[in-house]
PDB file of N, CA and C in Angstrom:
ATOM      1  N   UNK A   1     115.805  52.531 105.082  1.00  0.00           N
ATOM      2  CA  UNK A   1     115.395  51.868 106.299  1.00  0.00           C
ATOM      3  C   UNK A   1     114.822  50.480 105.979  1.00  0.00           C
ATOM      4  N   UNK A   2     114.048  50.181 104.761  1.00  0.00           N
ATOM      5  CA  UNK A   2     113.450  49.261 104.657  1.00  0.00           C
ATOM      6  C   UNK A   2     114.070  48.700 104.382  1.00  0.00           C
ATOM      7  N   UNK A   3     115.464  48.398 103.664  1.00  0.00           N
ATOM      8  CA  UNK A   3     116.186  47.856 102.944  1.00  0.00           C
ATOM      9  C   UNK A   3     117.388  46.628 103.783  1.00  0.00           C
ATOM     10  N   UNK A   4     117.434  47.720 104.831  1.00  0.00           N
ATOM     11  CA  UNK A   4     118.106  47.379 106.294  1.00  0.00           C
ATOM     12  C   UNK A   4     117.574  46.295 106.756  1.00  0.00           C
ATOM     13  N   UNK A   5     115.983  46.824 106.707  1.00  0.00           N
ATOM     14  CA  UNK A   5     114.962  45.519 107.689  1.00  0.00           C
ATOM     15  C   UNK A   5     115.194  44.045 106.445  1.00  0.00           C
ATOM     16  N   UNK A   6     115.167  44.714 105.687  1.00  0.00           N
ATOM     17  CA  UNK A   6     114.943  43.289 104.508  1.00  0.00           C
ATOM     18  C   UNK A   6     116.614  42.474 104.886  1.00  0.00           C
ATOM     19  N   UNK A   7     117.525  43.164 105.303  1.00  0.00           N
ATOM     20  CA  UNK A   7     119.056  42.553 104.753  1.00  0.00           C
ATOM     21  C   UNK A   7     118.630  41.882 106.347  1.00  0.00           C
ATOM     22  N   UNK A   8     118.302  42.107 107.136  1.00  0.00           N
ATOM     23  CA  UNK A   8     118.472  41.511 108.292  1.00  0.00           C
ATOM     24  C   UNK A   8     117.475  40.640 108.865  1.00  0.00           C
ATOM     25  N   UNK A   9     116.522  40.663 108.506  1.00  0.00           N
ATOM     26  CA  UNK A   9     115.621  39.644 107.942  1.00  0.00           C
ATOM     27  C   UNK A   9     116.529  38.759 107.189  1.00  0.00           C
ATOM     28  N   UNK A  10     116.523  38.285 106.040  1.00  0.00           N
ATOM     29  CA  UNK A  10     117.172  37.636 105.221  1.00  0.00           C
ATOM     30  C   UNK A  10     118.480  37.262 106.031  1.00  0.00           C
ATOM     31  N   UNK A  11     119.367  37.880 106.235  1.00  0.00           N
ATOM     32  CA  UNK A  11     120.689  37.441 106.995  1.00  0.00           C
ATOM     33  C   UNK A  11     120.283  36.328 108.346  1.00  0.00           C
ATOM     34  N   UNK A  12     118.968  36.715 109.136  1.00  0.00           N
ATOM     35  CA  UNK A  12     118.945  35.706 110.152  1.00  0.00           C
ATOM     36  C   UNK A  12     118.017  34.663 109.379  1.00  0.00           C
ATOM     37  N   UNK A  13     117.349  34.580 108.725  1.00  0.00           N
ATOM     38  CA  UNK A  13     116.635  33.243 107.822  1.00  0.00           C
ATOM     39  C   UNK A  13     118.020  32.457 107.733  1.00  0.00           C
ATOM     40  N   UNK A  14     118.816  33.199 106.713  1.00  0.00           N
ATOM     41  CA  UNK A  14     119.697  32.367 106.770  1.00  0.00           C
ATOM     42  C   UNK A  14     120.555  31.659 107.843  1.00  0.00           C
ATOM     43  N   UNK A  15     121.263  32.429 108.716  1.00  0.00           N
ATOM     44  CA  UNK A  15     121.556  31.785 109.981  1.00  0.00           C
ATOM     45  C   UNK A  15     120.388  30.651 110.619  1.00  0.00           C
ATOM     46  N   UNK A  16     119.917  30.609 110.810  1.00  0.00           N
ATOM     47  CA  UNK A  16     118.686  30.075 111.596  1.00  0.00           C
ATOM     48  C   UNK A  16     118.334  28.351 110.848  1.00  0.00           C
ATOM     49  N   UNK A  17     118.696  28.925 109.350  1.00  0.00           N
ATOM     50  CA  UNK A  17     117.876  27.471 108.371  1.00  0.00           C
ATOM     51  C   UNK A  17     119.663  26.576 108.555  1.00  0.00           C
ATOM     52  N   UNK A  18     120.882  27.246 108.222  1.00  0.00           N
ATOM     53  CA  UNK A  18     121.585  26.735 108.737  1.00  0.00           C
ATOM     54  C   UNK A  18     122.226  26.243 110.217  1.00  0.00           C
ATOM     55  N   UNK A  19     121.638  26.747 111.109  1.00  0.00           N
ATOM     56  CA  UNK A  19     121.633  26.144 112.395  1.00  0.00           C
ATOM     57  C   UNK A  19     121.061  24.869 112.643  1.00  0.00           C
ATOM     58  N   UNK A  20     119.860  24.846 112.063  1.00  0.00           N
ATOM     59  CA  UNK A  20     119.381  23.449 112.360  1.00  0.00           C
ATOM     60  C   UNK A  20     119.763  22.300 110.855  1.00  0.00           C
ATOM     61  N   UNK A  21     120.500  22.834 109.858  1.00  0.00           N
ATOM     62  CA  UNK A  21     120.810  21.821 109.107  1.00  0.00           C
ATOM     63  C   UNK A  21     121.777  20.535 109.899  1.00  0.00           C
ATOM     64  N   UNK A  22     121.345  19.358 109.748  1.00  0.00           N
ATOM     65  CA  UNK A  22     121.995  18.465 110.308  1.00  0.00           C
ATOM     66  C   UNK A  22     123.045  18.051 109.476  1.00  0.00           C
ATOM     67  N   UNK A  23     123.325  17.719 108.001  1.00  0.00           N
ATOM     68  CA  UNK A  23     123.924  17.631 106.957  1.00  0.00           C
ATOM     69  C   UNK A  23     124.329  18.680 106.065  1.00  0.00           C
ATOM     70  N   UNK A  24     125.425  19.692 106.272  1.00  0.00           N
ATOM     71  CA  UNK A  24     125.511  20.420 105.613  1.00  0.00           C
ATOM     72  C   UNK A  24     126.207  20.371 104.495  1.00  0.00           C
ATOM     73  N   UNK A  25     127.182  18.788 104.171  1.00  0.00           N
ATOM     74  CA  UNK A  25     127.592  18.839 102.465  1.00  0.00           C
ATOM     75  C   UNK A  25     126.476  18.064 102.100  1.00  0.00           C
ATOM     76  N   UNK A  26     125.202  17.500 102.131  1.00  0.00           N
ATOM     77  CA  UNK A  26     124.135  16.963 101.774  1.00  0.00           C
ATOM     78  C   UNK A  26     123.629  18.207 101.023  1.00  0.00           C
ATOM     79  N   UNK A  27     123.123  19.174 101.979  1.00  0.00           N
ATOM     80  CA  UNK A  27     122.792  20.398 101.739  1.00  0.00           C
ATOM     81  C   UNK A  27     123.049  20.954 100.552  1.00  0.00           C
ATOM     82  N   UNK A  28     124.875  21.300 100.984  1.00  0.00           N
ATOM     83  CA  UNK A  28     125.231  22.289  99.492  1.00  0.00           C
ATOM     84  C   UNK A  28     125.187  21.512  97.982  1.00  0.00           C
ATOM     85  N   UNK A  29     125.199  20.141  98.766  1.00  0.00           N
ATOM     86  CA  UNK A  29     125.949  19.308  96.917  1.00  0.00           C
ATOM     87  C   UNK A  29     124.607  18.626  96.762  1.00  0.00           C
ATOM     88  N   UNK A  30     123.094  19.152  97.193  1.00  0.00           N
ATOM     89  CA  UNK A  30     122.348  18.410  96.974  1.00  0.00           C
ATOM     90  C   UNK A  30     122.182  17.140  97.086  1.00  0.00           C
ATOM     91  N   UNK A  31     122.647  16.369  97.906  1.00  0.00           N
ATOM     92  CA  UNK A  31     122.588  14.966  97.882  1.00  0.00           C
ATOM     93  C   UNK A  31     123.583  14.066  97.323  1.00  0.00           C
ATOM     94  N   UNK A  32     124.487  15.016  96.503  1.00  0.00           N
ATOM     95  CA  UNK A  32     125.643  13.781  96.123  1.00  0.00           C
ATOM     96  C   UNK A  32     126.589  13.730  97.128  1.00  0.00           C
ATOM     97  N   UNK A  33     126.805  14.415  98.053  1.00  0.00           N
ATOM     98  CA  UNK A  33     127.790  13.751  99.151  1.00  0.00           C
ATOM     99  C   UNK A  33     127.316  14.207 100.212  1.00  0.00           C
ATOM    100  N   UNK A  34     127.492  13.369 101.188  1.00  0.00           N
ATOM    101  CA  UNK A  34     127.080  13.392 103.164  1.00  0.00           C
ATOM    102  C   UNK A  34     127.934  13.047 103.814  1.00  0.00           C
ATOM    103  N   UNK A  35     127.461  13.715 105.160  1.00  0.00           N
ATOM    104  CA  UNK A  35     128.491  13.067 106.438  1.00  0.00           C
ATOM    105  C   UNK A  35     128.387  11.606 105.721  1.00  0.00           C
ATOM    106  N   UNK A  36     127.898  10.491 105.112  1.00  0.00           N
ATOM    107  CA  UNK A  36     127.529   9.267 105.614  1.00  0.00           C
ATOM    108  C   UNK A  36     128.637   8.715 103.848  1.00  0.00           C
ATOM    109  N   UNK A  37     128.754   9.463 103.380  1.00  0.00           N
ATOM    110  CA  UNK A  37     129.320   9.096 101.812  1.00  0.00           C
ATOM    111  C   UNK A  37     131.021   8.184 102.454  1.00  0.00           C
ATOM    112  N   UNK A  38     131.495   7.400 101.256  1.00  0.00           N
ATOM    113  CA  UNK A  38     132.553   6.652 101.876  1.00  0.00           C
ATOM    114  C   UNK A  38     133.792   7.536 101.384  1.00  0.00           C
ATOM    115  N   UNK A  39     134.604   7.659 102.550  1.00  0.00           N
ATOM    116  CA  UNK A  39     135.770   8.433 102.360  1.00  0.00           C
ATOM    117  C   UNK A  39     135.594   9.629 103.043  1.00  0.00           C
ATOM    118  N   UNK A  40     134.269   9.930 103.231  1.00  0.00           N
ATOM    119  CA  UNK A  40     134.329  10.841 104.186  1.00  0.00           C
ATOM    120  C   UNK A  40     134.269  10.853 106.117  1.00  0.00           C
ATOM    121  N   UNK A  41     134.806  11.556 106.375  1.00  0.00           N
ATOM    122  CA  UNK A  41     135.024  11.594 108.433  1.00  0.00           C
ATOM    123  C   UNK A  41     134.450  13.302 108.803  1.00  0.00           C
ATOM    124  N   UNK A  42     134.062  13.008 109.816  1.00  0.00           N
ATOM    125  CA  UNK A  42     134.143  14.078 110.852  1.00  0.00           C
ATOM    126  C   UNK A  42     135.182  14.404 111.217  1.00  0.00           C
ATOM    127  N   UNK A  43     135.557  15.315 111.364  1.00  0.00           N
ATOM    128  CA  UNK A  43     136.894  15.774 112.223  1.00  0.00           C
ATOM    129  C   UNK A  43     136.494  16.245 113.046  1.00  0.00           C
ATOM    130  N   UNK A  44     137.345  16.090 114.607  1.00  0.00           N
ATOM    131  CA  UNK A  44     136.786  16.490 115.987  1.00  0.00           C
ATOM    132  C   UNK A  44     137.373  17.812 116.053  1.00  0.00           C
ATOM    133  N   UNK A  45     137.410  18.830 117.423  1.00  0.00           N
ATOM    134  CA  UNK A  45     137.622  20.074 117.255  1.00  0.00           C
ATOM    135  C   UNK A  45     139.681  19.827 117.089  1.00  0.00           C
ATOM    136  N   UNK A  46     140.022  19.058 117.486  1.00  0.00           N
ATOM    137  CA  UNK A  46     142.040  19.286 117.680  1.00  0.00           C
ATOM    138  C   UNK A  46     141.805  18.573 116.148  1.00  0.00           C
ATOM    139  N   UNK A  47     141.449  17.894 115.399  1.00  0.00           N
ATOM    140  CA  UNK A  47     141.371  17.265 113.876  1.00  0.00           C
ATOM    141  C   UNK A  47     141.584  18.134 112.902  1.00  0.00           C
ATOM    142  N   UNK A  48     140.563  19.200 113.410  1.00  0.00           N
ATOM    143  CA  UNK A  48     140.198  20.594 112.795  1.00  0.00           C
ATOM    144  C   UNK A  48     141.287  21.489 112.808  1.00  0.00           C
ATOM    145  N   UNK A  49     141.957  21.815 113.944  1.00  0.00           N
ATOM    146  CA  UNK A  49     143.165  22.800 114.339  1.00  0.00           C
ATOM    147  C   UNK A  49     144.762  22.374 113.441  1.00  0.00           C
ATOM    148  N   UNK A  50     144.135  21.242 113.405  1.00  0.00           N
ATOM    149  CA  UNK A  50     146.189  20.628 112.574  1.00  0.00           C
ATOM    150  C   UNK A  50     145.741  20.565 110.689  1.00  0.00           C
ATOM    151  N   UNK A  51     144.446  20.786 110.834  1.00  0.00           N
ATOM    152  CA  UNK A  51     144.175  21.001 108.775  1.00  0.00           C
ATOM    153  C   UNK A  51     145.382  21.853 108.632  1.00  0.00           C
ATOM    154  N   UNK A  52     145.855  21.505 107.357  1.00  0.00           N
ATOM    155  CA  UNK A  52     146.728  22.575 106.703  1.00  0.00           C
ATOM    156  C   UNK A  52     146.463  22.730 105.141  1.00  0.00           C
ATOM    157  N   UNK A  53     146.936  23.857 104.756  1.00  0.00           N
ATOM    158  CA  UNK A  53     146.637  23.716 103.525  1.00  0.00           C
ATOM    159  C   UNK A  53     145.574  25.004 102.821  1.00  0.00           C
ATOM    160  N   UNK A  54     144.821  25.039 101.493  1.00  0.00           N
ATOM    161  CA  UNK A  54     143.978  26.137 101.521  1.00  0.00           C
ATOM    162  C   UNK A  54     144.586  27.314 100.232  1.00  0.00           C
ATOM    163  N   UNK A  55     143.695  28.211  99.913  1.00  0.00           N
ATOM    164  CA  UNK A  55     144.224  29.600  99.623  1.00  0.00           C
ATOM    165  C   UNK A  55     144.623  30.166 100.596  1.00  0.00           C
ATOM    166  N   UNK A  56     145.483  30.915  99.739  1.00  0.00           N
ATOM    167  CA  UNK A  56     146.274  32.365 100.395  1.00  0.00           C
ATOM    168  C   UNK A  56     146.150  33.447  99.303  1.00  0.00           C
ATOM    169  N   UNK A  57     145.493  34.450 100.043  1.00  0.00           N
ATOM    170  CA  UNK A  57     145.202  35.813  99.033  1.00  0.00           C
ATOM    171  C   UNK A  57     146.228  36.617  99.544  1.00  0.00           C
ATOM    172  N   UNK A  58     146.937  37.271  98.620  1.00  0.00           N
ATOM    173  CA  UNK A  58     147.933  38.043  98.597  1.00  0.00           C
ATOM    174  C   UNK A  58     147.914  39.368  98.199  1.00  0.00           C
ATOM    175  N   UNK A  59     148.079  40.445  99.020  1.00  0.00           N
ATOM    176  CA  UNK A  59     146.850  41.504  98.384  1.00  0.00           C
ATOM    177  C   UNK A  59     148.199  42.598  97.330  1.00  0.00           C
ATOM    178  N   UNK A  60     147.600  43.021  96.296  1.00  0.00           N
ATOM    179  CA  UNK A  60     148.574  43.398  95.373  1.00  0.00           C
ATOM    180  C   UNK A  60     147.881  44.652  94.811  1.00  0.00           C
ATOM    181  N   UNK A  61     148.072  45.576  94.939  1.00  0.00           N
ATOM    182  CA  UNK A  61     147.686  47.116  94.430  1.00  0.00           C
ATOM    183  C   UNK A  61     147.814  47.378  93.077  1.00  0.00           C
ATOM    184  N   UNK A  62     148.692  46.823  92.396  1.00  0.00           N
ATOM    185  CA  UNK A  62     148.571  46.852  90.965  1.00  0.00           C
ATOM    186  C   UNK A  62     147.205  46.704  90.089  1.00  0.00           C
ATOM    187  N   UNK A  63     146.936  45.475  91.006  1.00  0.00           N
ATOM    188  CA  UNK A  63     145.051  45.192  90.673  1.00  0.00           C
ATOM    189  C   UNK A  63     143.919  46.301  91.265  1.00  0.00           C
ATOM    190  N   UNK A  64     144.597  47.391  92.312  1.00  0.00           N
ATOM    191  CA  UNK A  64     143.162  47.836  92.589  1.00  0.00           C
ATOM    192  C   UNK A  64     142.379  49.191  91.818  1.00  0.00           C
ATOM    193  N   UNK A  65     140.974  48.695  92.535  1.00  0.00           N
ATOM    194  CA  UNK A  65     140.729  49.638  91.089  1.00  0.00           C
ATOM    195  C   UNK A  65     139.831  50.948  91.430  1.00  0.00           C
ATOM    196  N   UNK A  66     139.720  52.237  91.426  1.00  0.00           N
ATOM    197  CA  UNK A  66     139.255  53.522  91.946  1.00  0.00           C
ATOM    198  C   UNK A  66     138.450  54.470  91.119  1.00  0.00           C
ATOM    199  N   UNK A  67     136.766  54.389  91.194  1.00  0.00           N
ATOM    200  CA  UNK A  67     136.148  55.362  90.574  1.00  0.00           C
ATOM    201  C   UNK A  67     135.253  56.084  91.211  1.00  0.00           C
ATOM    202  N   UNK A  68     135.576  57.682  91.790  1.00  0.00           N
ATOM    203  CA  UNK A  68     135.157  58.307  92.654  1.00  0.00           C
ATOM    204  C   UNK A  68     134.951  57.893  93.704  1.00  0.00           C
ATOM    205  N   UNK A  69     133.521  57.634  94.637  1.00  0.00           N
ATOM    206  CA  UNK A  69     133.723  57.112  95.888  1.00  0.00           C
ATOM    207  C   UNK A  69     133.724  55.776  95.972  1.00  0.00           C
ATOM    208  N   UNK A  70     133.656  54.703  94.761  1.00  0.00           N
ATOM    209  CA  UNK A  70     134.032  53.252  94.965  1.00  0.00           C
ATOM    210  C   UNK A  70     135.511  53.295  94.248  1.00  0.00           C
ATOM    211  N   UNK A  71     135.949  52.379  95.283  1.00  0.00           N
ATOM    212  CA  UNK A  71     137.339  51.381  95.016  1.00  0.00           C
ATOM    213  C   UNK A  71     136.784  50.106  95.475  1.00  0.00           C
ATOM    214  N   UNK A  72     137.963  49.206  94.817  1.00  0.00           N
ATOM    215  CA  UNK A  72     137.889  47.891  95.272  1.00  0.00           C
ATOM    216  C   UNK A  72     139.325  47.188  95.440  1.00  0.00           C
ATOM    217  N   UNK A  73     140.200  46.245  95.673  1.00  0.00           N
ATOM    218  CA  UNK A  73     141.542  45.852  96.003  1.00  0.00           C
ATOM    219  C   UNK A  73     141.884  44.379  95.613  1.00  0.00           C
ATOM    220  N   UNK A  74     142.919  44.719  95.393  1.00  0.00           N
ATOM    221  CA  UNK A  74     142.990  43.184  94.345  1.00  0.00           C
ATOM    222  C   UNK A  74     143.566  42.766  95.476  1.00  0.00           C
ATOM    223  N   UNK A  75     143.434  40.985  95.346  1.00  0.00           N
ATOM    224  CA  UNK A  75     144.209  40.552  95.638  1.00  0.00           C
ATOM    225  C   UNK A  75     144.916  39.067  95.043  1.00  0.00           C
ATOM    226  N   UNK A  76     145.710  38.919  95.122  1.00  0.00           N
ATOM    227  CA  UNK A  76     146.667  37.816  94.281  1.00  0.00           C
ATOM    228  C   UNK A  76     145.761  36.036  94.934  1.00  0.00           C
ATOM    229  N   UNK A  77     145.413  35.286  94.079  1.00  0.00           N
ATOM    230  CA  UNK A  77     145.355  34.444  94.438  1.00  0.00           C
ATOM    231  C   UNK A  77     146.313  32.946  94.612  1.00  0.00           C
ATOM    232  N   UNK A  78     147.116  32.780  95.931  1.00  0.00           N
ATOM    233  CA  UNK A  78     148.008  31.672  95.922  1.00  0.00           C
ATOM    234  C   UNK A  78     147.510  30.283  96.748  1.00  0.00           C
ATOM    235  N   UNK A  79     148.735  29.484  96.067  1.00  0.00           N
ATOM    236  CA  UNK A  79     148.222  28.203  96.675  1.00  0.00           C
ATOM    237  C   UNK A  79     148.425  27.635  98.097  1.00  0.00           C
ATOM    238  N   UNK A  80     149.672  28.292  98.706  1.00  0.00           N
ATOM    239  CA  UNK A  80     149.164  28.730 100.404  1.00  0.00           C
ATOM    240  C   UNK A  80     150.084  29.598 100.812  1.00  0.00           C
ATOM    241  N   UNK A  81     150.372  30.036 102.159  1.00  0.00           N
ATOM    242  CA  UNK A  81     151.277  31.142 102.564  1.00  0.00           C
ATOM    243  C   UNK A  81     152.740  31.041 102.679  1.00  0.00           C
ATOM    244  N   UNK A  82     152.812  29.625 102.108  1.00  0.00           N
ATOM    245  CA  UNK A  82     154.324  28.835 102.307  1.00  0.00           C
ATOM    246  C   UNK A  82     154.776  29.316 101.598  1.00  0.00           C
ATOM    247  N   UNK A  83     153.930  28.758  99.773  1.00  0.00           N
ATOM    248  CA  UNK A  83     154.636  28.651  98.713  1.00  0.00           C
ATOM    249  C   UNK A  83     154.557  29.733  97.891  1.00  0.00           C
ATOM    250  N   UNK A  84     153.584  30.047  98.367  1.00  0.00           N
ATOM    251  CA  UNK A  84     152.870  31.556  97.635  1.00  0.00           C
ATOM    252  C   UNK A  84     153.506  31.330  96.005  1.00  0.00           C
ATOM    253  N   UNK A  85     152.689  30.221  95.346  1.00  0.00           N
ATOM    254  CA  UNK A  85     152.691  30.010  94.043  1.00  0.00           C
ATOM    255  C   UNK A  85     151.146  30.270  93.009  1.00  0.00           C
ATOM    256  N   UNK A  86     151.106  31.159  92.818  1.00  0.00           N
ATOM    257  CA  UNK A  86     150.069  31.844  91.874  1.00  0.00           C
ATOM    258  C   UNK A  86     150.053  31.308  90.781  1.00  0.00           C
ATOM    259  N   UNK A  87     150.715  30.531  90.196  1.00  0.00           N
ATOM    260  CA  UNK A  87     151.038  29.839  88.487  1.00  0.00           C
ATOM    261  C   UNK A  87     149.925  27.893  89.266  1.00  0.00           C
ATOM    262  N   UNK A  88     150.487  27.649  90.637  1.00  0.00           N
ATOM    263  CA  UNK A  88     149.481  26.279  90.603  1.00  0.00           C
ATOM    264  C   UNK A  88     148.350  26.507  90.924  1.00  0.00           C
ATOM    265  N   UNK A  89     147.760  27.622  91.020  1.00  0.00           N
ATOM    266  CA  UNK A  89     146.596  27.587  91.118  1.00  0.00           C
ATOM    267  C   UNK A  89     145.716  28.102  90.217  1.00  0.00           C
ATOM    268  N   UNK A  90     146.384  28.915  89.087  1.00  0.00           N
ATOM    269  CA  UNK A  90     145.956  28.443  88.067  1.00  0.00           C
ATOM    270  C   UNK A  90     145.618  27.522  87.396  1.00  0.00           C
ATOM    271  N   UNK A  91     146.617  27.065  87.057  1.00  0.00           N
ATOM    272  CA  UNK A  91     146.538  25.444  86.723  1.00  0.00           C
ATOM    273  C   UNK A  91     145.694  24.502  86.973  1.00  0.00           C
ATOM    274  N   UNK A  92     145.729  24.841  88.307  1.00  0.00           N
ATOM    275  CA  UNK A  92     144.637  23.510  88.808  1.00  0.00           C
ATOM    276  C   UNK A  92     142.720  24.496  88.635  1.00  0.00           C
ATOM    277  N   UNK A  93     143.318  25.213  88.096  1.00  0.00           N
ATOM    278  CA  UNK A  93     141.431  25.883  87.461  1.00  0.00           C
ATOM    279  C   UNK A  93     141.007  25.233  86.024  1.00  0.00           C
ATOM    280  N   UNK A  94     142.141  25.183  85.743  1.00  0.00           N
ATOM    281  CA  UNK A  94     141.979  25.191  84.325  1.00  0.00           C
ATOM    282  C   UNK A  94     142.811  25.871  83.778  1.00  0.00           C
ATOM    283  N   UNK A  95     143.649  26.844  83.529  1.00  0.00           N
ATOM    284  CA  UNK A  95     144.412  27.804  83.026  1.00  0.00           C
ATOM    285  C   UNK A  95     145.159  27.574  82.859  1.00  0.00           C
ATOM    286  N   UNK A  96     146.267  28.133  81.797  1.00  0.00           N
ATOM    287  CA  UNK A  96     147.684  27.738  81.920  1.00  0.00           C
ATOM    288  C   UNK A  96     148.612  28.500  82.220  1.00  0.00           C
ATOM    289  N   UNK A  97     148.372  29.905  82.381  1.00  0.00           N
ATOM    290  CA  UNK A  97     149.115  30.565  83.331  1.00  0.00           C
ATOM    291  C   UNK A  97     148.308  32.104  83.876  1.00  0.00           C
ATOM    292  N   UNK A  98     149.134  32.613  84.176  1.00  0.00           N
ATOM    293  CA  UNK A  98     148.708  33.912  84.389  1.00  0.00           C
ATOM    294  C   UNK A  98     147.961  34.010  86.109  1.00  0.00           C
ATOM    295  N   UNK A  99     147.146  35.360  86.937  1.00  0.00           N
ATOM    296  CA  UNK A  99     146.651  35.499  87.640  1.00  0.00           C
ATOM    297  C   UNK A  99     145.105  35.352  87.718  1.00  0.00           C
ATOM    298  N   UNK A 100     145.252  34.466  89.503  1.00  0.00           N
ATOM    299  CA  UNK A 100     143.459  34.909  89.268  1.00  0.00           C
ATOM    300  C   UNK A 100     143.510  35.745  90.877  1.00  0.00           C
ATOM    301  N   UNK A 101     142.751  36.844  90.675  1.00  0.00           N
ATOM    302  CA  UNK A 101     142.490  38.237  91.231  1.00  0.00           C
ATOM    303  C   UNK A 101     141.155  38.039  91.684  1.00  0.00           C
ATOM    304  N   UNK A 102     141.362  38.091  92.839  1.00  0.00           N
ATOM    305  CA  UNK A 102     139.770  38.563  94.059  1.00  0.00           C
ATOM    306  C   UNK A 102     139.860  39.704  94.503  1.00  0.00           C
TER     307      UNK A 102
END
């Protein structure tokens, strides 16, 4: 019970401290980049809707994994739902080949 009160506690701190953040890549990157940094824009809400691009997790059972009442489920990490290329996104980690699994 207490544990509950603590996660939900904590879960609305958090909501709440991010509601009123006015700068939120200020925030995460500490100060090295802001709404106000050059090269960066706001995007309005239709700006937002035409982004493309991103991960695509691809979920793959080979990876998942089962010990008594926990499992967990792999899934393939690609570079979007187009290309579904798992080798460039390696790459662009650092790696030179192989999978990376969430």
């Amino acid at each position: 019970m207490f544990k509950k009160l603590l996660s939900v506690v904590a879960l609305g701190t958090l909501l709440s401290s991010s509601a009123f953040a006015e700068d939120i890549l200020a925030k995460v990157s500490n100060g090295a980049i802001s709404d106000n940094s050059a090269g960066v824009k706001v995007l309005s809400l239709d700006e937002m809707k035409e982004v493309k691009g991103g991960y695509y997790f691809k979920r793959d059972s080979a990876f998942d994994y089962g010990a008594g009442s926990l499992s967990s489920y792999g899934y393939v990490v690609m570079n979007d739902s187009f290309h579904q290329d798992s080798n460039a996104v390696t790459q662009s980690l650092g790696y030179s080949s192989g999978y990376i699994v969430a």
